[in-house]
Protein backbone atom coordinates (compact mmCIF):
# COMPACT_ATOMS: atom_id res chain seq x y z
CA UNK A 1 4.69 -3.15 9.51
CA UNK A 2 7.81 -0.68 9.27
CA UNK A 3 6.99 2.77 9.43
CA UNK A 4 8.69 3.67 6.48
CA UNK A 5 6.14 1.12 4.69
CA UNK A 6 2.98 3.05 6.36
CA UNK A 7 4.62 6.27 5.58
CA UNK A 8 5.00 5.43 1.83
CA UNK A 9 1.32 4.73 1.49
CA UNK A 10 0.63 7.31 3.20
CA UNK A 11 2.57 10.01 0.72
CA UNK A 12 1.70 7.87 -2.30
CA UNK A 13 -2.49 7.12 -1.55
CA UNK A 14 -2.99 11.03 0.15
CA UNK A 15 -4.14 8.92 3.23
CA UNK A 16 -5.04 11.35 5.57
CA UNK A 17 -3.36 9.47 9.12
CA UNK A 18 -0.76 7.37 9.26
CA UNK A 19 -2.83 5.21 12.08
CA UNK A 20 -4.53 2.56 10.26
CA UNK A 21 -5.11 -0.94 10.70
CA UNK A 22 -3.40 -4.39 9.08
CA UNK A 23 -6.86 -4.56 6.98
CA UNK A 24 -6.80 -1.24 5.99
CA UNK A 25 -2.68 -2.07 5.54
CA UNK A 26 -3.35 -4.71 2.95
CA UNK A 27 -6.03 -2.80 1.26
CA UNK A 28 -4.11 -0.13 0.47
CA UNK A 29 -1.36 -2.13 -0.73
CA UNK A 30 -3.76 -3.45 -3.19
CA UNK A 31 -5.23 -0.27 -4.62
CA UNK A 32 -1.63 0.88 -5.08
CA UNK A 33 -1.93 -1.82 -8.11
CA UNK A 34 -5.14 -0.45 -8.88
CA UNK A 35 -7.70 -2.99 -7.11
CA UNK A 36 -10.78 -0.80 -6.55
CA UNK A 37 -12.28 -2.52 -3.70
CA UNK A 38 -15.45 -2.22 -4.58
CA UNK A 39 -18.55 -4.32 -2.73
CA UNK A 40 -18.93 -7.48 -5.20
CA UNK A 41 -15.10 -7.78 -5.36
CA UNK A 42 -14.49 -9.31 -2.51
CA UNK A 43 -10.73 -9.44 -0.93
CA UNK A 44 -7.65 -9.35 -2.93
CA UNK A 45 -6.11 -12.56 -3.93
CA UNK A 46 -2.39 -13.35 -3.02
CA UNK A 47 -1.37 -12.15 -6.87
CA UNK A 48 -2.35 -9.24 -6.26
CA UNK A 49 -0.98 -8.18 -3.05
CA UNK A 50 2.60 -9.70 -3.90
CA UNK A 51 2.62 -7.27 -7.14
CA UNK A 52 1.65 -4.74 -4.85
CA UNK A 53 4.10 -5.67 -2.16
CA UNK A 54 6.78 -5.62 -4.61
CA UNK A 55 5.74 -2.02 -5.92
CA UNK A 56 5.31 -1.04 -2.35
CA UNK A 57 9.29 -1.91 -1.89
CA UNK A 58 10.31 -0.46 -4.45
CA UNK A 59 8.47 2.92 -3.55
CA UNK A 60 9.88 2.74 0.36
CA UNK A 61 13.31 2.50 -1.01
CA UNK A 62 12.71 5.64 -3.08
CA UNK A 63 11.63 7.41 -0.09
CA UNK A 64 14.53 5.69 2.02
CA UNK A 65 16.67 6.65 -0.74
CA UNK A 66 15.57 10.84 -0.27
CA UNK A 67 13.42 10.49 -4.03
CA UNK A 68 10.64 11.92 -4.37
C-alpha cells in the first residue's frame, strides 16, 4: 500500500504505529466506515471496503493536499 494511505489511517484511526499488516490494512479501512469488527461479524464484505476505499482516497488527498 502507499505510505501516504498507511499514514492517513494512521492520523485519522489514532493508530499507534504505522507498521501493520494487509489484514490489519483492510480492517482499518473498514472501521473508517464504521464496521465494528466485532467476533460474530465476521469479515467485511466487498461493499463495504470499496465505500471505505473511496473515503480512504478522498482523506489521502486531503493530507496530500496539506488539509488537515
Amino acid at each position: 500500500m502507499p505510505n501516504v494511505m498507511v499514514r492517513g489511517l494512521v492520523i485519522r484511526l489514532k493508530l499507534t504505529t504505522a507498521q501493520i499488516t494487509l489484514g490489519e490494512f483492510w480492517g482499518a479501512v473498514a472501521r473508517l466506515g464504521g464496521f465494528i469488527g466485532r467476533k460474530s461479524d465476521g469479515q467485511p464484505g466487498w461493499q463495504t471496503l470499496w465505500r471505505d476505499w473511496s473515503r480512504l482516497q478522498d482523506l489521502c488527498w486531503r493530507v496530500g493536499a496539506g488539509g488537515s
